[in-house]
N, C-alpha and C. Protein backbone atom coordinates (compact mmCIF):
# COMPACT_ATOMS: atom_id res chain seq x y z
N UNK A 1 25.08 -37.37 -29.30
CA UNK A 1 25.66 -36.98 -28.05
C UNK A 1 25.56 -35.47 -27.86
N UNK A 2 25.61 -34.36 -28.40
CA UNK A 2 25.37 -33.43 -28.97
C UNK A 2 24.04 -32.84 -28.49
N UNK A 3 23.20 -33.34 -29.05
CA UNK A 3 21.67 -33.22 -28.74
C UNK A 3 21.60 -33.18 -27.16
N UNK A 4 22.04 -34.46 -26.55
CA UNK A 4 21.98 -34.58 -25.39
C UNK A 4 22.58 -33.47 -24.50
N UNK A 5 23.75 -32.71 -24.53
CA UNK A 5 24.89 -32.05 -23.69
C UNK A 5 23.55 -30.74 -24.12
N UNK A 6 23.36 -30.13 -24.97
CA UNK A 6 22.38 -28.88 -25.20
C UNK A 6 21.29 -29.27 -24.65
N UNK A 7 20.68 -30.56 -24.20
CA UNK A 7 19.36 -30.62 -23.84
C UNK A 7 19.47 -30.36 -22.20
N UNK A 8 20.84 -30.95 -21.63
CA UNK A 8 21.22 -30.90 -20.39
C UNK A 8 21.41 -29.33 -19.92
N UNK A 9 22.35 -28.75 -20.87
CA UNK A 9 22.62 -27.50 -20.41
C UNK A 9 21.13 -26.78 -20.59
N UNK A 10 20.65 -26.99 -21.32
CA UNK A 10 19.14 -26.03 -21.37
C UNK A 10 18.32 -26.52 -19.93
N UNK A 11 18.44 -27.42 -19.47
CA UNK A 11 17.73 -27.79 -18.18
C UNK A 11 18.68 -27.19 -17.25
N UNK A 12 19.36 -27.26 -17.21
CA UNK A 12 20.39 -26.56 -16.30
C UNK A 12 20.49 -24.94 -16.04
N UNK A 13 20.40 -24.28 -17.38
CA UNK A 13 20.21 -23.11 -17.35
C UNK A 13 18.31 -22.24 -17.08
N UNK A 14 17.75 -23.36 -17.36
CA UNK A 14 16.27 -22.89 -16.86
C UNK A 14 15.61 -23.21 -15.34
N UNK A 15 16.84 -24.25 -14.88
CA UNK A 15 16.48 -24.54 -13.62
C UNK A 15 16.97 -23.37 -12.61
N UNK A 16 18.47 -22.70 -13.05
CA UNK A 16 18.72 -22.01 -12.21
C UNK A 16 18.02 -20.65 -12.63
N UNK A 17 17.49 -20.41 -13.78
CA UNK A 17 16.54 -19.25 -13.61
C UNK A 17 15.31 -19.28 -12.53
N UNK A 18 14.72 -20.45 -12.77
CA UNK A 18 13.90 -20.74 -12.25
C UNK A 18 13.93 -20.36 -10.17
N UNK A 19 15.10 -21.02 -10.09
CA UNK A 19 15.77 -20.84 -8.81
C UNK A 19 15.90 -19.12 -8.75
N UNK A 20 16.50 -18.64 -9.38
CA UNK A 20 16.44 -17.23 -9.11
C UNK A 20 15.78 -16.60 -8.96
N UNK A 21 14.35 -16.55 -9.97
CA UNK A 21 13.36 -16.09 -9.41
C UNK A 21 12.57 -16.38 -8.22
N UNK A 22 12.58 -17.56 -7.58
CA UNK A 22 12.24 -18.15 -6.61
C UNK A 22 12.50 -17.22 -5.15
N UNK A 23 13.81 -16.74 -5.76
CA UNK A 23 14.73 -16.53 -4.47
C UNK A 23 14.38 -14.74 -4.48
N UNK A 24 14.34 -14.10 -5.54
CA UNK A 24 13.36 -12.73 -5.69
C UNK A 24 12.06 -12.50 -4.94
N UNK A 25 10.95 -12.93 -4.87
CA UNK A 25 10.16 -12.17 -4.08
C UNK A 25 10.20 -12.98 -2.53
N UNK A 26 10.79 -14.00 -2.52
CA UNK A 26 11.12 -14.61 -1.10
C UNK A 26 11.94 -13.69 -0.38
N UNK A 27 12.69 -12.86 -1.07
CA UNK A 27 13.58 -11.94 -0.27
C UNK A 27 12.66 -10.47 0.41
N UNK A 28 11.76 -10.28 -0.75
CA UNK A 28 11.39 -9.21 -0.60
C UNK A 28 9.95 -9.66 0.64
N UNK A 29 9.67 -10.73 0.70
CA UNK A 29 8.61 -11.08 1.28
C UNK A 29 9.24 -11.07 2.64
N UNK A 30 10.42 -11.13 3.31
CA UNK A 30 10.80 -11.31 4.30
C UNK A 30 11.02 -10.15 5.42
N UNK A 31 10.63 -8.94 4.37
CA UNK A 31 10.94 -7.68 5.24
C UNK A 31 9.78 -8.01 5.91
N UNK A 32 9.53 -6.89 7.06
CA UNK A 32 8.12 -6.94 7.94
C UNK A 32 7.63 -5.49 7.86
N UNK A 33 7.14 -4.84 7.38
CA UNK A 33 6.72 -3.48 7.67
C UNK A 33 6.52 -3.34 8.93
N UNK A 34 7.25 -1.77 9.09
CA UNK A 34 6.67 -1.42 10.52
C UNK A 34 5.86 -0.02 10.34
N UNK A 35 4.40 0.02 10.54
CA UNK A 35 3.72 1.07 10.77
C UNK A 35 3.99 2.46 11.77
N UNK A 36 4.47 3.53 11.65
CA UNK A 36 5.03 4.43 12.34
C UNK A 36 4.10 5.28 12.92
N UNK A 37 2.92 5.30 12.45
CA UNK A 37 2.34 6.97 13.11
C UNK A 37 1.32 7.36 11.54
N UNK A 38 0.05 7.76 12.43
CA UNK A 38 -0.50 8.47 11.55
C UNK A 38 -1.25 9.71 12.07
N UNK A 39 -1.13 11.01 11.27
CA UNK A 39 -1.27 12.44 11.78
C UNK A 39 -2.35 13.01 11.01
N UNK A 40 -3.64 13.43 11.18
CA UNK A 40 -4.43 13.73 10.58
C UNK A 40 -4.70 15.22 10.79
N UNK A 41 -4.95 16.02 9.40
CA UNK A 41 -5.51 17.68 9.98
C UNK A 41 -6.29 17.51 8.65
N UNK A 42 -7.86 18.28 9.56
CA UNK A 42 -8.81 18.68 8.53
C UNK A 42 -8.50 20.06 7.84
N UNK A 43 -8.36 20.00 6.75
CA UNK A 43 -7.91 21.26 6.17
C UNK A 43 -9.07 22.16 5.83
N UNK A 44 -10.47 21.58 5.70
CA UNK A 44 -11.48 22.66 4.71
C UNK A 44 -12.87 21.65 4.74
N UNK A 45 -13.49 21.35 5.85
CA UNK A 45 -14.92 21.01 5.92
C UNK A 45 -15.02 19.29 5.85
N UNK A 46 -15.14 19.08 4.29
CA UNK A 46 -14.89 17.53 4.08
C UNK A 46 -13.25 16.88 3.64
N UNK A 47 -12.50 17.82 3.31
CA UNK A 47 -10.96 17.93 3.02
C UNK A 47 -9.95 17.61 4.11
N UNK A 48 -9.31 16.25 3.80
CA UNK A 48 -8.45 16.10 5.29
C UNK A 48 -6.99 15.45 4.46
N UNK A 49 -6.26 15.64 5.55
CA UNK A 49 -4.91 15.44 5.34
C UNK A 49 -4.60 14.36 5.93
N UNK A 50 -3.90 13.28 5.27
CA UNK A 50 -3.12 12.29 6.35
C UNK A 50 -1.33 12.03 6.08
N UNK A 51 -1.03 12.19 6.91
CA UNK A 51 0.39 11.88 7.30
C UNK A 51 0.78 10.95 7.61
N UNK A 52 1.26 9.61 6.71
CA UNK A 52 1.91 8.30 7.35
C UNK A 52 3.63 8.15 6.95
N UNK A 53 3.86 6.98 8.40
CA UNK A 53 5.53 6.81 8.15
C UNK A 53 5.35 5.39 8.68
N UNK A 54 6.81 4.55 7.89
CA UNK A 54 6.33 3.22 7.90
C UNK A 54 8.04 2.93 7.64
N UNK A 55 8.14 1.94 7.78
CA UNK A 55 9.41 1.28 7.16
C UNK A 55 9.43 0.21 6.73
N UNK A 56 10.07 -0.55 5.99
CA UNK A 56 9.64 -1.77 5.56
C UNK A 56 8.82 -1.96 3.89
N UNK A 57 8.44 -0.86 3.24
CA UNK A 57 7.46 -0.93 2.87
C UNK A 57 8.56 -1.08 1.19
N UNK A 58 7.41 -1.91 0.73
CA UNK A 58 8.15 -2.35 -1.00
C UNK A 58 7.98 -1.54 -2.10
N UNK A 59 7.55 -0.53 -1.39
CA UNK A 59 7.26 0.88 -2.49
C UNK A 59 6.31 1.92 -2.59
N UNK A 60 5.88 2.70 -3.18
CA UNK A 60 5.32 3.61 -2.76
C UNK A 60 3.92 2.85 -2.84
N UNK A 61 3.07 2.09 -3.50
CA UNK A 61 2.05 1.46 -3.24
C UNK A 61 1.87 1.27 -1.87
N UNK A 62 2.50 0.87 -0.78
CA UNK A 62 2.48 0.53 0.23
C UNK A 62 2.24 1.47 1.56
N UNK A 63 2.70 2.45 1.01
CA UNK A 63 2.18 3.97 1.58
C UNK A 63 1.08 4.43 1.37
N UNK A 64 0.84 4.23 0.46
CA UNK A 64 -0.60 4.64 -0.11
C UNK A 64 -1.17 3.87 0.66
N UNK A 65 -1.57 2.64 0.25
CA UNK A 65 -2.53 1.79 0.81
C UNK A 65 -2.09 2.12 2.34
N UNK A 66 -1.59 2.42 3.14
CA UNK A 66 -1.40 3.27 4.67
C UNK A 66 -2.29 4.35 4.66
N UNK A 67 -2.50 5.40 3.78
CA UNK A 67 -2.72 6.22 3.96
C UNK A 67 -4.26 5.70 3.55
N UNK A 68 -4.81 5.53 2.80
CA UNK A 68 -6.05 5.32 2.50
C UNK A 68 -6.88 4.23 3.69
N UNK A 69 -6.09 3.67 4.24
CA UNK A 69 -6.63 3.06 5.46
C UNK A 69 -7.29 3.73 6.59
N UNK A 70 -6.21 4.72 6.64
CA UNK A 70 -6.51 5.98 7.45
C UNK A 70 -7.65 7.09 7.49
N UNK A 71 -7.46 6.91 5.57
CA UNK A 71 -8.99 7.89 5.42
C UNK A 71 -10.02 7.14 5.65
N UNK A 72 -10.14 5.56 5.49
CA UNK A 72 -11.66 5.08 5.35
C UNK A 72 -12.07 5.05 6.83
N UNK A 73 -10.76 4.65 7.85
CA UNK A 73 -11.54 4.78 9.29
C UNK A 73 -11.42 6.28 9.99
N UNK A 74 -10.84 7.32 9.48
CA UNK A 74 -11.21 8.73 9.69
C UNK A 74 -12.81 8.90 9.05
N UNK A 75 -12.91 8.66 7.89
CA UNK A 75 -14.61 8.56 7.62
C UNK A 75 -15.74 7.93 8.50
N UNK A 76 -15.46 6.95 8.95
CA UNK A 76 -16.14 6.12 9.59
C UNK A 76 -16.82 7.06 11.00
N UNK A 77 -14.99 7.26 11.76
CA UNK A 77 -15.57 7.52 12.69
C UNK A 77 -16.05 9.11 12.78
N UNK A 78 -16.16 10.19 11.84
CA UNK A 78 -16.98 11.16 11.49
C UNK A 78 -18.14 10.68 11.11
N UNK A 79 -18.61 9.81 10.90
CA UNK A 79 -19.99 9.23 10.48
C UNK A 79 -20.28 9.43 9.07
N UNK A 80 -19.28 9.32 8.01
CA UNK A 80 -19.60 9.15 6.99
C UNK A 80 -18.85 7.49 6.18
N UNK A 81 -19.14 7.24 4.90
CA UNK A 81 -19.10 6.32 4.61
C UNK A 81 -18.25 6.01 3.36
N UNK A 82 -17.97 7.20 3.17
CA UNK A 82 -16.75 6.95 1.54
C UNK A 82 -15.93 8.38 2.25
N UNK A 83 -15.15 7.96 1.11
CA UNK A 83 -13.50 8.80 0.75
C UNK A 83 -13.00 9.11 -0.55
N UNK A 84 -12.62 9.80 -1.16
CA UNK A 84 -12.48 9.79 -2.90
C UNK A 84 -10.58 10.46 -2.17
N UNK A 85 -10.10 9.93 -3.19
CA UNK A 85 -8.64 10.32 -2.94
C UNK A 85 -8.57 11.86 -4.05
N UNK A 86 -7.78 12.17 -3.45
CA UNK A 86 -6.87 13.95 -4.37
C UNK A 86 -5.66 13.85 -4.58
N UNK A 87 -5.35 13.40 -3.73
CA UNK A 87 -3.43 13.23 -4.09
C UNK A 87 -2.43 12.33 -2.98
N UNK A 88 -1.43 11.57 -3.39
CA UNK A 88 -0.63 11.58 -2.36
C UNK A 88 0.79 12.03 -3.05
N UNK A 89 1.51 12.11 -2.09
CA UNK A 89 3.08 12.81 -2.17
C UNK A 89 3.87 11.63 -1.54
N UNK A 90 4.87 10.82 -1.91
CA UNK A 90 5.40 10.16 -1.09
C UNK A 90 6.82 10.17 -1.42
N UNK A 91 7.73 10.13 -0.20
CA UNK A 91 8.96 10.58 -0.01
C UNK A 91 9.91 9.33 0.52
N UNK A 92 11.30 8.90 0.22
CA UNK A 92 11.80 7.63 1.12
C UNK A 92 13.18 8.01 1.32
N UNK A 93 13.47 8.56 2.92
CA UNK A 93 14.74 9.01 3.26
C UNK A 93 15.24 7.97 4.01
N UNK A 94 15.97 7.07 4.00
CA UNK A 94 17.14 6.09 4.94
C UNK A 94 16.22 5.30 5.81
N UNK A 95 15.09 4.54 3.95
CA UNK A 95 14.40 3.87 4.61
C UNK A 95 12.97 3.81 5.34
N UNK A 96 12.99 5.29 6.00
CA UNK A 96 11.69 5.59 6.38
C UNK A 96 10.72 6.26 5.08
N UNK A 97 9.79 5.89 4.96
CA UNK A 97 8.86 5.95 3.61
C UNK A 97 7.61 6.55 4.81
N UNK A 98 7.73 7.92 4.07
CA UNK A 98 6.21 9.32 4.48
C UNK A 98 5.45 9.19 3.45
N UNK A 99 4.38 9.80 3.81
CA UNK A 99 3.27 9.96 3.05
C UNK A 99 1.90 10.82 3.22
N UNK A 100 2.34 11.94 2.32
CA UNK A 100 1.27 12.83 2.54
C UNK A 100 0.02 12.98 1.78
N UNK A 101 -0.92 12.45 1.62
CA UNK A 101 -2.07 12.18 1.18
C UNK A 101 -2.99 13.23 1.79
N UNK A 102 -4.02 14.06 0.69
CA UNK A 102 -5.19 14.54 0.75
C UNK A 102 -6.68 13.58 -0.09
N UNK A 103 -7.41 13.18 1.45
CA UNK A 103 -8.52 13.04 0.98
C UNK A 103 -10.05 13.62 1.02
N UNK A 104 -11.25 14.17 0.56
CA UNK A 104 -12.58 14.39 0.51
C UNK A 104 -13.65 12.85 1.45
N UNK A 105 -13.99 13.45 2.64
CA UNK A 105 -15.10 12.52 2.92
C UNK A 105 -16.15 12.97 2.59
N UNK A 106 -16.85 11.87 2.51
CA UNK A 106 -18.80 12.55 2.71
C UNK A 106 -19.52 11.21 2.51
N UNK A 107 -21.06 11.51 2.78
CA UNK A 107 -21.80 10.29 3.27
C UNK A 107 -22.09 9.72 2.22
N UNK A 108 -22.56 10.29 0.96
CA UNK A 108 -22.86 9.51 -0.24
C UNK A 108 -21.30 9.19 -1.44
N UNK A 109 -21.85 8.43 -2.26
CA UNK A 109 -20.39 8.08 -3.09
C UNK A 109 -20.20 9.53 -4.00
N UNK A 110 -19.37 9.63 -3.63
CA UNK A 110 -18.48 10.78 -4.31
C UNK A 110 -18.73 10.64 -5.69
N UNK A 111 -18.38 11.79 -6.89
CA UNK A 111 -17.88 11.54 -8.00
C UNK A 111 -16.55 11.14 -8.06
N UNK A 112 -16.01 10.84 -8.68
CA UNK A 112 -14.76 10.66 -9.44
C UNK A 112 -14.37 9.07 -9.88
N UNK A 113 -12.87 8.78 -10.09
CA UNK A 113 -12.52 7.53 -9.98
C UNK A 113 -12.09 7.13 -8.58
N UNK A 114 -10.87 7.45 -8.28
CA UNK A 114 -10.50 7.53 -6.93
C UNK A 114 -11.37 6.81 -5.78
N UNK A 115 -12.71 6.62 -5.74
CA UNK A 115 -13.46 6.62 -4.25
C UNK A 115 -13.06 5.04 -3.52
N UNK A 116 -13.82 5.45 -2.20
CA UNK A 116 -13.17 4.43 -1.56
C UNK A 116 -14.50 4.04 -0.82
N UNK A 117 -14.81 2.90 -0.47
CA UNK A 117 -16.17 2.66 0.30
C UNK A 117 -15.23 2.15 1.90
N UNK A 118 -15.87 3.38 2.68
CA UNK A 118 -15.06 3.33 4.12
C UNK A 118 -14.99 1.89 4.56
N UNK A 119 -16.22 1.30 4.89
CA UNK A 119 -16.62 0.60 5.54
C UNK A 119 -15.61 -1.35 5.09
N UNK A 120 -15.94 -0.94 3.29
CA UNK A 120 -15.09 -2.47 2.61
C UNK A 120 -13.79 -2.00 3.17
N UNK A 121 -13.21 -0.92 3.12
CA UNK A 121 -11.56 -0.30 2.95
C UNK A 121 -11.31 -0.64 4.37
N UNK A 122 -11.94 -0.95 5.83
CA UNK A 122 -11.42 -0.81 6.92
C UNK A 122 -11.21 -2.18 6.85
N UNK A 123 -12.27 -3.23 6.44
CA UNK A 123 -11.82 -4.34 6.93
C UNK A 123 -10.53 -5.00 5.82
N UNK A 124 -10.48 -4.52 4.77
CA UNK A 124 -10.31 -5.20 3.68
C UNK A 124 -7.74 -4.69 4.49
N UNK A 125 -8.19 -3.50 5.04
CA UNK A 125 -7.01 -3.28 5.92
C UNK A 125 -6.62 -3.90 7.06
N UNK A 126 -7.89 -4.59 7.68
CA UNK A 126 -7.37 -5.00 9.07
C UNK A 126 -7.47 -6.69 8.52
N UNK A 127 -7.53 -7.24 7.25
CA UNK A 127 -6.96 -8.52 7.46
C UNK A 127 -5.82 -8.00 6.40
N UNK A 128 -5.32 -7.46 5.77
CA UNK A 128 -3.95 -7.37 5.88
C UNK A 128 -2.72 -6.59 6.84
N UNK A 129 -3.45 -6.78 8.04
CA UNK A 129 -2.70 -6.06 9.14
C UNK A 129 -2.33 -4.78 9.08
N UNK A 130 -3.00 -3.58 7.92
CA UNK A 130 -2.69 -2.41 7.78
C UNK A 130 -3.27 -1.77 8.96
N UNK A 131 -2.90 -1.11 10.16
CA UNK A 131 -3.71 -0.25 10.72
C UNK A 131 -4.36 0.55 10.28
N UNK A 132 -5.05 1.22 10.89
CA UNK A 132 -6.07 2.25 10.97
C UNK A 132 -5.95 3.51 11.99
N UNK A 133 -6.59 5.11 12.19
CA UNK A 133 -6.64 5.72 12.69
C UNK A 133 -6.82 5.14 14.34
């Protein structure tokens, strides 16, 4: 009888884990991002700046990937075809999540790790509903 009451409670206690986690990214899946604005200044030839604000967003990954959206169709429509990232800065005051990102365009693939191929990066944004410039 014994056996049985520990076999029960062990189903019992893995079911409601189970349940809990369930109920974890269902929560987080329910926000909606809202895309705010994006502000671009060329700082130095191929060197550009982007400025995004968003709300909604599940962390700073989510800014990023905003901001890099921005550089691949700022590339585009300068007529080039990659982006290599330099930095982003990202900030989250009462919710609203900024993001100041510097990226390098130019027509051939960049060195580094960072790069971005404009052209995969625009669409690969507009089926996850990330805007663009």
């Amino acid at each position: 009888m014994c056996r049985l009451c520990t076999l029960v409670a062990g189903v019992t206690l893995a079911s409601g884990l189970l349940f809990a986690c369930a109920q974890g990214p269902k929560a987080a899946a329910d926000v909606t991002p809202t895309y705010m604005g994006i502000e671009t200044m060329l700082l130095d030839g191929d060197l550009v700046d982007f400025r995004v604000e968003m709300k909604g967003a599940q962390g700073a990954e989510d800014i990023e990937a905003y901001a890099a959206c921005a550089a691949a169709q700022y590339a585009l429509i300068r007529g080039f075809g990659f982006a290599r990232h330099v930095r982003t800065n990202v900030a989250n005051a009462g919710g609203v999540w900024r993001g100041d990102a510097v990226y390098t365009i130019s027509a051939a693939l960049p060195r580094g790790l960072k790069t971005i191929d404009a052209e995969v990066t625009v669409r690969d944004c507009g089926a996850q509903g990330i805007p663009t410039v």
